[in-house]
C-alpha atoms as a PDB file:
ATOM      1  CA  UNK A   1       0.000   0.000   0.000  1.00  0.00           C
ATOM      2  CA  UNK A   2       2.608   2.361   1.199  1.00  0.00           C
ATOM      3  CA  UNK A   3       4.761   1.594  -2.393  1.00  0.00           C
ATOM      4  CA  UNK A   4       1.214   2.334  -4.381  1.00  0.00           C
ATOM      5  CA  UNK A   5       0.939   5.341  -2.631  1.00  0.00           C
ATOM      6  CA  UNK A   6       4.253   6.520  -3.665  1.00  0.00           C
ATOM      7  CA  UNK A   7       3.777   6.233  -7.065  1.00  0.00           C
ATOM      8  CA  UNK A   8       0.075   7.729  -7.144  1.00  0.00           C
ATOM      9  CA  UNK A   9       2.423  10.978  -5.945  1.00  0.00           C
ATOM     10  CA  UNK A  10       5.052  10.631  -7.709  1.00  0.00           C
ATOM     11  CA  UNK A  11       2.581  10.650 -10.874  1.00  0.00           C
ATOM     12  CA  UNK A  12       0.798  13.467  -9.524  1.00  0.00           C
ATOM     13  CA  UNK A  13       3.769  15.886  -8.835  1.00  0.00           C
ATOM     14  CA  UNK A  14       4.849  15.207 -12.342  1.00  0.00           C
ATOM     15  CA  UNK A  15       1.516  15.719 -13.972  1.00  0.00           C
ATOM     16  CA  UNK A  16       1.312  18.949 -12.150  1.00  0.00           C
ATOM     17  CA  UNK A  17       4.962  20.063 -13.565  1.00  0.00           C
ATOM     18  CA  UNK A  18       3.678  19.296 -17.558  1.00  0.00           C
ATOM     19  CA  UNK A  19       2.457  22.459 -19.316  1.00  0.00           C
ATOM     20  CA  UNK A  20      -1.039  22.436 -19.248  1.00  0.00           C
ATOM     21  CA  UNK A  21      -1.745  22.122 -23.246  1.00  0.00           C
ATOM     22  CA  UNK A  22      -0.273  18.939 -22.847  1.00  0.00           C
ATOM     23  CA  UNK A  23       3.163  16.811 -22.943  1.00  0.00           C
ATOM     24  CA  UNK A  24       5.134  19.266 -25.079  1.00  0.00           C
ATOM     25  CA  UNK A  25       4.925  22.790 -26.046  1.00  0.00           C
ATOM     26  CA  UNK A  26       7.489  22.836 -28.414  1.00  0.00           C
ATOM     27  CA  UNK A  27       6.451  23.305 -32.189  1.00  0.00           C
ATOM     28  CA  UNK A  28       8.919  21.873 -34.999  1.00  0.00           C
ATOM     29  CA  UNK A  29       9.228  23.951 -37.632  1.00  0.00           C
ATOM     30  CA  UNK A  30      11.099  23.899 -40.960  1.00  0.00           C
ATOM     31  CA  UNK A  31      13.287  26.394 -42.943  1.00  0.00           C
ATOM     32  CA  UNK A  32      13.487  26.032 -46.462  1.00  0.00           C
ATOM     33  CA  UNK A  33      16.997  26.255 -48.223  1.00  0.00           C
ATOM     34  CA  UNK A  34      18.579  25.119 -51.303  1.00  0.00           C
ATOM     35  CA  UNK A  35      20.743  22.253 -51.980  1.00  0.00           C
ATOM     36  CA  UNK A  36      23.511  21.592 -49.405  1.00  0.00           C
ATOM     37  CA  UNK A  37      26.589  23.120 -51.637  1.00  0.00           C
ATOM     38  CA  UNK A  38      24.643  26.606 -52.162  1.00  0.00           C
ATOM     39  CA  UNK A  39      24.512  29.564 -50.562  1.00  0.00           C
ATOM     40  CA  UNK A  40      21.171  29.428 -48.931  1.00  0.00           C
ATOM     41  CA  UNK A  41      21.674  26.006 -47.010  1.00  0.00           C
ATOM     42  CA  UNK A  42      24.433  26.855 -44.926  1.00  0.00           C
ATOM     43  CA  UNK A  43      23.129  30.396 -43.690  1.00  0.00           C
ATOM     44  CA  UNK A  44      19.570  28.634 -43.133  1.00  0.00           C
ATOM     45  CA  UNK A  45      21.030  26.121 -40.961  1.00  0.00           C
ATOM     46  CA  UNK A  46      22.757  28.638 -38.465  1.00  0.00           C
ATOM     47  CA  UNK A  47      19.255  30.041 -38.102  1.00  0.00           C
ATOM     48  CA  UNK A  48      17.736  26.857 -37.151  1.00  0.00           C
ATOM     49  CA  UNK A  49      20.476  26.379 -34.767  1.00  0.00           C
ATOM     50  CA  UNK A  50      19.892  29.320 -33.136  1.00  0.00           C
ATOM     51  CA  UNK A  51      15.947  29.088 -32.946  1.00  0.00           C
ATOM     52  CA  UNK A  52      16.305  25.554 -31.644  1.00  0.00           C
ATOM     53  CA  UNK A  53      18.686  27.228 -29.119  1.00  0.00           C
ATOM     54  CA  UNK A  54      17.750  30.239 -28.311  1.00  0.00           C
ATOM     55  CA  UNK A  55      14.002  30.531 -29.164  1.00  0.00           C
ATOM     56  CA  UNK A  56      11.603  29.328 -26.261  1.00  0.00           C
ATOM     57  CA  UNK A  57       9.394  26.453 -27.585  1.00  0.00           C
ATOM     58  CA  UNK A  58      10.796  26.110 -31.003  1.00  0.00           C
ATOM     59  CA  UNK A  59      12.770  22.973 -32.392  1.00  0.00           C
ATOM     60  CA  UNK A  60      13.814  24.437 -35.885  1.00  0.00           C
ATOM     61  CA  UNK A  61      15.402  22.614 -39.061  1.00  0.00           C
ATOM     62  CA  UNK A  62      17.110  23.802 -41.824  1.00  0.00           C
ATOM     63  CA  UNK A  63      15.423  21.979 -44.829  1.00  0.00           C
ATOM     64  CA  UNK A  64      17.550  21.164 -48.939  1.00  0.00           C
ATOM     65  CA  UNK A  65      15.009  22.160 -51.837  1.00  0.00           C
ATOM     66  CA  UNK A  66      15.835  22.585 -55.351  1.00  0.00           C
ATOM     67  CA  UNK A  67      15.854  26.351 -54.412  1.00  0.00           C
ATOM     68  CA  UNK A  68      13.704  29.874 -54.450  1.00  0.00           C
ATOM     69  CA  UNK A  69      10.826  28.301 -56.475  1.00  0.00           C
ATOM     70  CA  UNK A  70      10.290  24.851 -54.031  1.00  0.00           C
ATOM     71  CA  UNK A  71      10.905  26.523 -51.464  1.00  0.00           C
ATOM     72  CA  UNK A  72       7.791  29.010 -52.256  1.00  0.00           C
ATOM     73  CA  UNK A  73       5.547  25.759 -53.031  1.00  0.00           C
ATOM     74  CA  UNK A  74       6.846  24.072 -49.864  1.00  0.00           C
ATOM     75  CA  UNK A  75       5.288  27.150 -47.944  1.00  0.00           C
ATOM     76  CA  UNK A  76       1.673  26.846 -49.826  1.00  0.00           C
ATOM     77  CA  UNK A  77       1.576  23.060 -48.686  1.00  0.00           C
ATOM     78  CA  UNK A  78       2.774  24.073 -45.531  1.00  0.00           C
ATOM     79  CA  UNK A  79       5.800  22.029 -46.004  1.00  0.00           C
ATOM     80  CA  UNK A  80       8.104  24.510 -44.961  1.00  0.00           C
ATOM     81  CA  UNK A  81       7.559  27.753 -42.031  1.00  0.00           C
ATOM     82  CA  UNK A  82      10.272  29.918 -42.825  1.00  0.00           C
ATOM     83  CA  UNK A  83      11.990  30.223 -46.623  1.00  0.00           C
ATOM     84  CA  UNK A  84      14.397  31.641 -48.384  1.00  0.00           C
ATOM     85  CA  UNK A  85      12.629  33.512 -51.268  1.00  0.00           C
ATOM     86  CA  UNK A  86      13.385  35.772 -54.059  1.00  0.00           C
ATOM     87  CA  UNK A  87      10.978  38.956 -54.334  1.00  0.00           C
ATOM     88  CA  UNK A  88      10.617  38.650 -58.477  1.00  0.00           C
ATOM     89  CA  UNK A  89       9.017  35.046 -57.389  1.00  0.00           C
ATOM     90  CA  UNK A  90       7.348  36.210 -54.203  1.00  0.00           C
ATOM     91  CA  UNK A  91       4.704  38.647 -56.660  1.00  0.00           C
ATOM     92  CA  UNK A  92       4.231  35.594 -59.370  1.00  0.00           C
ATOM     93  CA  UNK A  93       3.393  33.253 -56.325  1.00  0.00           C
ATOM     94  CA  UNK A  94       0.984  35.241 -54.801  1.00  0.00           C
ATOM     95  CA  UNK A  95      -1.186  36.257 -58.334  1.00  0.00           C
ATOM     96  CA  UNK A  96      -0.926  32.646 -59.624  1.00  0.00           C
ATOM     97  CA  UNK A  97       1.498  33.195 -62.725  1.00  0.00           C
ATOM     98  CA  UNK A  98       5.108  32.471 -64.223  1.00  0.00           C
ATOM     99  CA  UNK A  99       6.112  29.063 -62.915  1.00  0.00           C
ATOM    100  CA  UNK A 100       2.836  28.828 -60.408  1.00  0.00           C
ATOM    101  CA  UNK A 101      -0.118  27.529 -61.486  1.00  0.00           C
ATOM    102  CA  UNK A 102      -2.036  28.326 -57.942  1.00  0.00           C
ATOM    103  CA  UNK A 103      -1.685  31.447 -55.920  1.00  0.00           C
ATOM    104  CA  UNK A 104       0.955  30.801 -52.866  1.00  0.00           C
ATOM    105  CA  UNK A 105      -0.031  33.804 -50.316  1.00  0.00           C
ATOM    106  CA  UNK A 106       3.450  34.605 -48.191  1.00  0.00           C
ATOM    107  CA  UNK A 107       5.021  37.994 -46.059  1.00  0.00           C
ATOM    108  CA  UNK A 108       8.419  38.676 -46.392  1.00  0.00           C
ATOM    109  CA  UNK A 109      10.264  39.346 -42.476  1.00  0.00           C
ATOM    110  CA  UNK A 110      13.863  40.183 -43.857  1.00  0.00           C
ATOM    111  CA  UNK A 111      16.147  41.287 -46.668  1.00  0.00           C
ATOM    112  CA  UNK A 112      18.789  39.144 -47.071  1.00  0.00           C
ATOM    113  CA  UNK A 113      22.705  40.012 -48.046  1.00  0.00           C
ATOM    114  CA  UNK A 114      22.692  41.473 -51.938  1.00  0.00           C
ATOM    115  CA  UNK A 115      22.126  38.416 -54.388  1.00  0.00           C
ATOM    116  CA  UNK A 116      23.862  40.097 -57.513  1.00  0.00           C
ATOM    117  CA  UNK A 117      23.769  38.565 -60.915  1.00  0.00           C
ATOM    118  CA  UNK A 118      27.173  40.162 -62.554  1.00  0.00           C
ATOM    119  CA  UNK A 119      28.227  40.791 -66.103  1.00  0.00           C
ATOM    120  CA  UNK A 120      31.589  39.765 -66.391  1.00  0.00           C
ATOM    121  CA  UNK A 121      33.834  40.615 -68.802  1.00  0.00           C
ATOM    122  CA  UNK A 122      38.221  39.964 -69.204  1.00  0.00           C
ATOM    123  CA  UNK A 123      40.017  43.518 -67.771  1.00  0.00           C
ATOM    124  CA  UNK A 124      40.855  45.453 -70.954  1.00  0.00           C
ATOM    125  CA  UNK A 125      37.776  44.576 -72.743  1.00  0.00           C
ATOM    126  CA  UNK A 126      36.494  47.996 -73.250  1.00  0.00           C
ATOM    127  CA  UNK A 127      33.375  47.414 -71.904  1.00  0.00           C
ATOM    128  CA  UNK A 128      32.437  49.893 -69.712  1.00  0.00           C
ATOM    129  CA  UNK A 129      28.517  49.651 -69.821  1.00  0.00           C
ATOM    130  CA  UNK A 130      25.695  47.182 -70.255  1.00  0.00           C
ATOM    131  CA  UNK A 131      24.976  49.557 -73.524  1.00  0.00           C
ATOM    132  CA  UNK A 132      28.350  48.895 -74.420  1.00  0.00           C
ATOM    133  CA  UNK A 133      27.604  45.596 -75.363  1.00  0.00           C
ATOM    134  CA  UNK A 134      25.947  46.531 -79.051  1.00  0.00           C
ATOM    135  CA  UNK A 135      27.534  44.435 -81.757  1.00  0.00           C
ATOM    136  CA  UNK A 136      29.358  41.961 -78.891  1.00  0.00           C
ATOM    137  CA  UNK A 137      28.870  38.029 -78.203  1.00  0.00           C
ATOM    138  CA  UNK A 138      27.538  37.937 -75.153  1.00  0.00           C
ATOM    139  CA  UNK A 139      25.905  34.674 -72.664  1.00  0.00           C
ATOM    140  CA  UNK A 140      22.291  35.561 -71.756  1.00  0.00           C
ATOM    141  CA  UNK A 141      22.218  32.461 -69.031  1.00  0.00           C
ATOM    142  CA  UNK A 142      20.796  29.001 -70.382  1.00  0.00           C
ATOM    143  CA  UNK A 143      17.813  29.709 -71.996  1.00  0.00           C
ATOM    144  CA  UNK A 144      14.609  29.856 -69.665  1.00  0.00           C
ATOM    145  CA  UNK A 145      16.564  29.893 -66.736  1.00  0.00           C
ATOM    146  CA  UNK A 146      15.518  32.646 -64.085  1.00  0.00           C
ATOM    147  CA  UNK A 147      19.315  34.446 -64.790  1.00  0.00           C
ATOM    148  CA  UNK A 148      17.781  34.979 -68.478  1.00  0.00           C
ATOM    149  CA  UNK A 149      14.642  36.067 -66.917  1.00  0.00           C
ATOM    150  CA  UNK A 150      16.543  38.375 -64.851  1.00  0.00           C
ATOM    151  CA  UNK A 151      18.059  39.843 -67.848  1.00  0.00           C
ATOM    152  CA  UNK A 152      15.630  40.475 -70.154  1.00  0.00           C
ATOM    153  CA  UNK A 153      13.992  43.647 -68.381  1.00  0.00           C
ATOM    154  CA  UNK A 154      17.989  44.819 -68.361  1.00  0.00           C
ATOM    155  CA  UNK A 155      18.655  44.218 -72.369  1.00  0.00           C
ATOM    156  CA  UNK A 156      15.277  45.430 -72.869  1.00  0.00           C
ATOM    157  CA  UNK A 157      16.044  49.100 -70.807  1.00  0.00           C
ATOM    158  CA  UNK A 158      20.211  49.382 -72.531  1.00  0.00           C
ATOM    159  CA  UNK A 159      18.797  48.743 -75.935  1.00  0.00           C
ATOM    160  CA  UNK A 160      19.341  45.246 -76.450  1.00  0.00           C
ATOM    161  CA  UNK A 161      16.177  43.665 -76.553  1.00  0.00           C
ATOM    162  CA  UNK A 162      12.792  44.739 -78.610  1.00  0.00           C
ATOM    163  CA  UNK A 163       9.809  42.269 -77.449  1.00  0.00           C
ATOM    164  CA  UNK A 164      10.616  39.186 -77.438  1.00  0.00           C
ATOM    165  CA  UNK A 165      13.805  38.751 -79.578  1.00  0.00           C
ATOM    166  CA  UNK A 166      17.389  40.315 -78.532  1.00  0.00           C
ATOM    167  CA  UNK A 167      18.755  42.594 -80.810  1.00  0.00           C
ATOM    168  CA  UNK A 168      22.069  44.578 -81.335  1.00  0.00           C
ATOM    169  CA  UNK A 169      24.178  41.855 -80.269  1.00  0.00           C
ATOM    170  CA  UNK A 170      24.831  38.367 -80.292  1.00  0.00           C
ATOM    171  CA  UNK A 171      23.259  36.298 -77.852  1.00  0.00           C
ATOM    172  CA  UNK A 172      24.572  33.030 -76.644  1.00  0.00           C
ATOM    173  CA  UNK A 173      22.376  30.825 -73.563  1.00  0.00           C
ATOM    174  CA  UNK A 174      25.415  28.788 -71.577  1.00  0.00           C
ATOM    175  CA  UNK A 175      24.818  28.282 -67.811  1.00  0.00           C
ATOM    176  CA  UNK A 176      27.127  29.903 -65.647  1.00  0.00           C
ATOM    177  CA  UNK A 177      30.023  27.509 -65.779  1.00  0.00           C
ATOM    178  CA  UNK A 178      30.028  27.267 -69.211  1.00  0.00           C
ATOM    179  CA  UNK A 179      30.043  31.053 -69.233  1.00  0.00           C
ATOM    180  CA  UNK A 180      32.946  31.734 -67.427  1.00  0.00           C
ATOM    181  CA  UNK A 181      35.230  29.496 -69.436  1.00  0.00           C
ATOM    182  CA  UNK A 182      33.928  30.780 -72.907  1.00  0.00           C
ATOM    183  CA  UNK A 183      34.519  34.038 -71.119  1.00  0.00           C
ATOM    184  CA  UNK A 184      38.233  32.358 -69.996  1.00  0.00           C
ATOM    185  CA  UNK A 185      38.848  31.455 -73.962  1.00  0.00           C
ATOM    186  CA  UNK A 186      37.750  34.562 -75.768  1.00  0.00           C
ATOM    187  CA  UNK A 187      34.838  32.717 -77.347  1.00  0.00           C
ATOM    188  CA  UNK A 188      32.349  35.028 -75.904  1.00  0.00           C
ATOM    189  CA  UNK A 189      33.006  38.808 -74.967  1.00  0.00           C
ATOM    190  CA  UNK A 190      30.764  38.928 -71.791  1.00  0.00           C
ATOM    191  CA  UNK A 191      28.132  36.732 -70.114  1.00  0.00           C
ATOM    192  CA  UNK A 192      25.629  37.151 -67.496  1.00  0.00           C
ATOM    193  CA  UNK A 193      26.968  34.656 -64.524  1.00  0.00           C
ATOM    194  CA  UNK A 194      24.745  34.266 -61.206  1.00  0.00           C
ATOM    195  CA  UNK A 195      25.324  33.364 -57.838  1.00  0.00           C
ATOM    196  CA  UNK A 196      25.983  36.366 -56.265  1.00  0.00           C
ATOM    197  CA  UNK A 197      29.261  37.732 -55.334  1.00  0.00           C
ATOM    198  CA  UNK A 198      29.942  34.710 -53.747  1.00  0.00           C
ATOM    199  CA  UNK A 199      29.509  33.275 -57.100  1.00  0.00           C
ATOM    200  CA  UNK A 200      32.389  29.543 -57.105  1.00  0.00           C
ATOM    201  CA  UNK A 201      31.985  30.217 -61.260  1.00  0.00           C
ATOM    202  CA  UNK A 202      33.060  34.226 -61.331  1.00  0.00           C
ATOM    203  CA  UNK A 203      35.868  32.961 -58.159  1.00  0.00           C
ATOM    204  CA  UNK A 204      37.019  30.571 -60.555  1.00  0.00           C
ATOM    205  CA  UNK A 205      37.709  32.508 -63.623  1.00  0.00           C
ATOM    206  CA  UNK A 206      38.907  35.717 -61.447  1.00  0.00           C
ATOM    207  CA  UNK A 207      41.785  33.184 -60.599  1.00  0.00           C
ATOM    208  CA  UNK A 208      42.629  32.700 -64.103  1.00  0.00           C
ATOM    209  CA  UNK A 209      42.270  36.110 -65.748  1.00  0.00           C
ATOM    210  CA  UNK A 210      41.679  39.557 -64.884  1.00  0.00           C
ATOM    211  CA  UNK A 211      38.278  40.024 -65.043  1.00  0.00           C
ATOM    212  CA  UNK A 212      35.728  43.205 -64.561  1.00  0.00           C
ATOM    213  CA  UNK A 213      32.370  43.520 -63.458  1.00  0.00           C
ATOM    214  CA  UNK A 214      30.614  45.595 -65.610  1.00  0.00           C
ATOM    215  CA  UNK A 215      28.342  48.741 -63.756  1.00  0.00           C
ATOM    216  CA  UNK A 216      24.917  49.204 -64.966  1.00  0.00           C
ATOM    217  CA  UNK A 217      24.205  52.682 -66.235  1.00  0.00           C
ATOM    218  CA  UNK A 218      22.841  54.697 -63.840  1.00  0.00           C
ATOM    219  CA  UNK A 219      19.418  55.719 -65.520  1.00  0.00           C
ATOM    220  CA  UNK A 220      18.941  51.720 -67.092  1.00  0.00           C
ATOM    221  CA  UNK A 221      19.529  50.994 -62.888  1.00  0.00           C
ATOM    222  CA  UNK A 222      16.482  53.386 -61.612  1.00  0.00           C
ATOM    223  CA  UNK A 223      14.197  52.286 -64.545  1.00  0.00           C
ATOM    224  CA  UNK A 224      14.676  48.377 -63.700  1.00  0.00           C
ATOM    225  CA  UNK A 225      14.179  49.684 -59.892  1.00  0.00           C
ATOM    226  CA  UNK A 226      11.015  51.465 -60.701  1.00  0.00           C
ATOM    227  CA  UNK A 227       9.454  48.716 -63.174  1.00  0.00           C
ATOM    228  CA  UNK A 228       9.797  45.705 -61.591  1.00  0.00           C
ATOM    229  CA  UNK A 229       8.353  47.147 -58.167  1.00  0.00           C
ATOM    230  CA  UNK A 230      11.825  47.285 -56.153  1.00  0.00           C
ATOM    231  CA  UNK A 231      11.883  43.213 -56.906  1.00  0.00           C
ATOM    232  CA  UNK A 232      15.120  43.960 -58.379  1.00  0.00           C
ATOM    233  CA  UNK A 233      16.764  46.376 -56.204  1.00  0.00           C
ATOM    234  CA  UNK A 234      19.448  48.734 -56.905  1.00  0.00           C
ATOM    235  CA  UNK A 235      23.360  48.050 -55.211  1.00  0.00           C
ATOM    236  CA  UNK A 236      25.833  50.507 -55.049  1.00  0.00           C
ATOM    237  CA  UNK A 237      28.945  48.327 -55.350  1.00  0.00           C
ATOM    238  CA  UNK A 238      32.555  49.740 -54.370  1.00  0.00           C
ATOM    239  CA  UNK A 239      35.566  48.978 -56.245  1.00  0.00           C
ATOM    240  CA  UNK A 240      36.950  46.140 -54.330  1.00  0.00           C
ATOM    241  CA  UNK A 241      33.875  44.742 -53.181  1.00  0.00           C
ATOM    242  CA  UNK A 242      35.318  41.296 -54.734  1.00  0.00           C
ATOM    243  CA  UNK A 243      37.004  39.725 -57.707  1.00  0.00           C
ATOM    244  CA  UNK A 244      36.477  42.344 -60.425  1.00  0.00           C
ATOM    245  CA  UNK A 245      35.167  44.787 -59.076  1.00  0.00           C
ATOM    246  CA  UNK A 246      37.448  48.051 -60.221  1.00  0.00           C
ATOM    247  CA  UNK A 247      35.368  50.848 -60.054  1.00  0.00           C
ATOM    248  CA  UNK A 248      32.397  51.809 -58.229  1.00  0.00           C
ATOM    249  CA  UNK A 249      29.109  51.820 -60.239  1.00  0.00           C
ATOM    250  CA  UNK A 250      25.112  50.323 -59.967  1.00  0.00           C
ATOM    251  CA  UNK A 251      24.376  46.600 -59.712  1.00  0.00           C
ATOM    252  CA  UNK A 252      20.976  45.311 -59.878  1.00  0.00           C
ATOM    253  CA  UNK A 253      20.400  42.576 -57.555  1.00  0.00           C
ATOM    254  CA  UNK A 254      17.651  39.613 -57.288  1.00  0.00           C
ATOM    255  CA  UNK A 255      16.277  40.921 -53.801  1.00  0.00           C
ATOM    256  CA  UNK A 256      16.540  37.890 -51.303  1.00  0.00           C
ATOM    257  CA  UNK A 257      14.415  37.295 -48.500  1.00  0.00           C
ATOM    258  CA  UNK A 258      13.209  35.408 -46.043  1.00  0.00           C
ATOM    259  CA  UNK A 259       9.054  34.742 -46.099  1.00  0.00           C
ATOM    260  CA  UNK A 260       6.415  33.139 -44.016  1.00  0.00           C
ATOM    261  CA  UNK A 261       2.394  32.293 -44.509  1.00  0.00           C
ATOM    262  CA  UNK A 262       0.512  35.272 -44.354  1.00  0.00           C
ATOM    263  CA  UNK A 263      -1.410  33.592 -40.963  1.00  0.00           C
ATOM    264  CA  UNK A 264       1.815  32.963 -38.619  1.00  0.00           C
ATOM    265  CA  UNK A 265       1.558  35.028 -35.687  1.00  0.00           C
ATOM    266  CA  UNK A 266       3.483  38.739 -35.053  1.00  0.00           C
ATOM    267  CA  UNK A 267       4.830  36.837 -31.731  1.00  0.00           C
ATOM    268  CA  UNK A 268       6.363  33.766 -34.012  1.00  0.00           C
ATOM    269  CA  UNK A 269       7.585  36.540 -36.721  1.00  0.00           C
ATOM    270  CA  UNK A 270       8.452  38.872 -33.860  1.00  0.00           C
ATOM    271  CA  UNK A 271      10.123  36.262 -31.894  1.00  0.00           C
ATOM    272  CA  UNK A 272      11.912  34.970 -35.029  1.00  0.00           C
ATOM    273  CA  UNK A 273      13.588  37.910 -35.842  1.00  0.00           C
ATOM    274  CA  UNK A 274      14.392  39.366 -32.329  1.00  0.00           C
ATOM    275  CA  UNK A 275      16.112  36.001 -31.439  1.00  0.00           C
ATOM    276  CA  UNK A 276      18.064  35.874 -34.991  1.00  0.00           C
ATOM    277  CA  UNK A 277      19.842  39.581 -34.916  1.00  0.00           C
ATOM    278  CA  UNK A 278      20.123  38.897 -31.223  1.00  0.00           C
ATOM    279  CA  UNK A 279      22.505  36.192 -32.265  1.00  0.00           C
ATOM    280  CA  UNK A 280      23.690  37.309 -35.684  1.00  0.00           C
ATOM    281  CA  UNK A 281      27.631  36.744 -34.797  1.00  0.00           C
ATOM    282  CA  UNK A 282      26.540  33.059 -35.032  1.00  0.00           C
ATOM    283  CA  UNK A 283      25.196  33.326 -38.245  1.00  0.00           C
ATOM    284  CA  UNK A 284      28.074  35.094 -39.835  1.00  0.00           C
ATOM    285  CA  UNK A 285      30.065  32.489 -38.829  1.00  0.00           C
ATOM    286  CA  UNK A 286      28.158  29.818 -41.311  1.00  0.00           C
ATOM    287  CA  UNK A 287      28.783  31.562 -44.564  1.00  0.00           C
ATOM    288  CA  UNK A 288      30.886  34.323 -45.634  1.00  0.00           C
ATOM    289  CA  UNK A 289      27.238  36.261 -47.411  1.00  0.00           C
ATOM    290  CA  UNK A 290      25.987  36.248 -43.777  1.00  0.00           C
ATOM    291  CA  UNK A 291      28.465  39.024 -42.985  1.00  0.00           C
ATOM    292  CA  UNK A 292      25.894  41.022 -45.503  1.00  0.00           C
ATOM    293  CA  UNK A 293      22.940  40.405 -43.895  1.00  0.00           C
ATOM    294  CA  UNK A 294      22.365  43.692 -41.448  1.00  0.00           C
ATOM    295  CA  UNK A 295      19.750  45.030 -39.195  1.00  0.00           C
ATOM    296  CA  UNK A 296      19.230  47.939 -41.511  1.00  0.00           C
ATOM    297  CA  UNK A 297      19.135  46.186 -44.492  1.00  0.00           C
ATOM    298  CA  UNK A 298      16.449  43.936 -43.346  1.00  0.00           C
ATOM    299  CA  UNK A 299      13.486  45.943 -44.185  1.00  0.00           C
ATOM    300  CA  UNK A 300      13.792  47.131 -47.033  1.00  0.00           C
ATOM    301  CA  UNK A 301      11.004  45.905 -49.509  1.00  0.00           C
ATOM    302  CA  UNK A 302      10.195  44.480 -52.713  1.00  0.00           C
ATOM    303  CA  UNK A 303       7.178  43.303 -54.644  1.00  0.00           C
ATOM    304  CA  UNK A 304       4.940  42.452 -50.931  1.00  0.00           C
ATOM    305  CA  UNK A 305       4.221  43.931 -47.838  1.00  0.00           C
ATOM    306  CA  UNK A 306       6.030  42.607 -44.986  1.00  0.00           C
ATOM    307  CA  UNK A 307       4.386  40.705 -42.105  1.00  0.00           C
ATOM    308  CA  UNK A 308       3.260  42.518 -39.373  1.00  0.00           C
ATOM    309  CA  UNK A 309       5.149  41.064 -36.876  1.00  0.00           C
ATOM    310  CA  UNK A 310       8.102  42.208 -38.886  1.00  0.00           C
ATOM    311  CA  UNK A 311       7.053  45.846 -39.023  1.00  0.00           C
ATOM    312  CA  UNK A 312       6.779  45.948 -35.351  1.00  0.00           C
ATOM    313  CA  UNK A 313      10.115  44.316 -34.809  1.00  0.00           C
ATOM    314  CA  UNK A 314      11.920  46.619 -36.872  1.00  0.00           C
ATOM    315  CA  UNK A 315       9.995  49.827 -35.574  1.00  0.00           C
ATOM    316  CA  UNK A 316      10.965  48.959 -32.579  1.00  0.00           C
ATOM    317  CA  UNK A 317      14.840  49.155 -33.845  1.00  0.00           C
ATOM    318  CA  UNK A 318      14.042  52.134 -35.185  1.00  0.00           C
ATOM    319  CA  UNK A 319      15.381  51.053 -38.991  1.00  0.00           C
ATOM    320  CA  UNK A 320      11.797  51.013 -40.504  1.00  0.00           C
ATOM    321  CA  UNK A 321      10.840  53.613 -43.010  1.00  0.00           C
ATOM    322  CA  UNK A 322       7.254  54.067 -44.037  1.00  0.00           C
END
C-alpha cells in the first residue's frame, strides 16, 4: 500500500509540472533552403540552430530544396515555415502566374545580403557599360533559366532587346560555368553569370584572368528599380567589393528574402527575428554572405508587404521607413 501510494504521488507531482496544453509545447518547424553546396543552405542552418537554441518552444530545421521556387511551393503546402525567397518570385506566387499555377499567399520578415547577378567581362575589354555591349557576343544564361529572366527587363532598358527577340548583339544561352570558361577562352566577350558575389563560377575565372564587373548605367539601374516594383533592387557596389570589381558603379540585384504564410503570428515573426539579430555573430560564422545580412538592411522591400510582426520588430529598432 505504502509503495502504491508513492507512485500515485510521484505521478501526480509530475503531472502537475507538464504544461497544461499537454506533454510538449514545443512546435517543430522547418526552414526552407537550397541544396547543401549553395549559398542558402548553410546560412539557413545557423538560423535553425539558433531558434532551436535560443528561441523558447521552437525545435527548428534547416530543410535542402531545389531552391527559391520549391521553397515558395513548400510554404503553400505548408511544407516549410520559414523560406528563403526571391521577391521577383514572391509577386508571381501570390497572383498565380510564371512558374505557379495556384496562388501561394506569403510575407516577407527580412532582406537578405545582396544576391547580384554580374556581367563579367576579361580587364581590358572595353566594356564599360551594359549599352556597351551593341555588336558583342555575349551569354544571356541558359535559356529559360531565371538568370535569363533576370536579364531580359535589363537588355530590354540598354537597348538590347525589342519584345521578345534580342537585338544589337549576339546572344549566346550557356549556364554559368560554361560562361565563365567561354569568357576564360575569348569565345564570348561577356556573359551574365549568377550566384551572387559569392559566385564559385566568377571565383574561378577571377583566378585565371583579370576580369571586370561591368556597372549598370545609372538611368537603365532606376528604370529596372522602378518597373519591376523594387523586386530587383538597386546596389551601389565599391571597387573592391570582390574579384572584379574596379570601379564603383550600380548593380541590380535579385532581392533575397526570407518569407512566411501570411497567418503565422506577429509573436512567431516577432520572436523569429528578435532572437536571430540577437545572435547574428553566429550566423556570420556559417557563410561568408551572412556578414551582408544587417539590421538595416532587413526591411527594405520588394514586390509584398512585410508581415506585421516584422514591421513591429523593426519599428521597434528604429530602422523602418514608411
Amino acid at each position: 500500500m505504502r509503495k502504491l501510494l508513492v507512485v500515485i504521488l510521484v505521478l501526480g507531482l509530475t503531472v502537475s509540472l507538464l504544461p497544461e496544453s499537454g506533454w510538449s509545447e514545443v512546435r517543430r518547424i522547418s526552414v526552407a533552403t537550397s541544396g547543401v553546396g549553395g549559398t542558402y543552405y548553410p546560412i539557413g542552418a545557423a538560423i535553425a540552430d539558433i531558434l532551436s537554441k535560443h528561441m523558447a518552444g521552437i525545435e527548428a530545421t534547416a530543410v535542402t530544396s531545389a531552391g527559391a521556387v520549391e521553397n515558395v511551393r513548400l510554404l503553400g503546402k505548408k511544407q516549410a515555415d520559414i523560406a528563403f525567397t526571391l521577391a521577383l518570385l514572391n509577386v508571381k506566387a501570390v497572383t498565380g502566374t510564371g512558374p505557379f499555377k495556384q496562388p501561394v499567399q506569403m510575407r516577407p520578415i527580412a532582406t537578405l545580403y545582396p544576391n547580384l547577378a554580374l556581367m563579367v567581362t576579361l580587364k581590358g575589354s572595353g566594356i564599360e557599360g551594359y549599352r556597351q555591349l551593341e555588336g558583342k557576343r555575349v551569354s544571356v544564361g541558359k535559356a529559360g533559366s531565371g538568370l535569363e529572366g533576370m536579364f531580359r527587363p535589363i537588355a530590354a532598358a540598354a537597348g538590347l532587346r525589342e519584345g521578345d527577340k534580342y537585338v544589337n548583339f549576339s546572344p549566346v544561352y550557356l549556364a554559368t560555368g560554361p560562361t565563365g570558361d567561354a569568357i576564360r577562352d575569348g569565345r564570348i566577350d561577356a556573359g551574365y553569370m549568377g550566384g551572387s558575389l559569392f559566385s564559385p563560377s566568377v571565383k574561378s575565372l577571377a583566378s585565371q584572368k583579370e576580369i571586370f564587373i561591368i556597372p549598370v548605367e545609372g538611368d537603365i539601374a532606376e528604370q529596372i528599380y522602378q518597373e519591376t516594383n523594387h523586386t530587383l533592387g538597386k546596389y551601389w557596389a565599391k571597387a573592391g567589393l570582390g574579384p572584379g570589381f574596379l570601379k564603383d558603379g550600380w548593380q541590380l540585384e535579385a532581392t533575397l528574402q526570407l518569407a512566411v504564410r501570411p497567418e503565422e503570428s506577429d509573436e512567431f515573426v516577432y520572436g523569429v527575428l528578435s532572437t536571430v539579430f540577437e545572435h547574428i555573430e553566429a550566423m556570420r560564422k556559417s557563410h561568408a554572405a551572412a556578414h551582408y545580412i544587417t539590421l538595416e538592411r532587413a526591411p527594405l522591400g520588394a514586390g509584398l508587404p512585410f508581415h506585421p510582426g516584422a514591421i513591429k520588430f523593426y519599428k521597434e529598432k528604429g530602422v523602418w521607413k514608411d
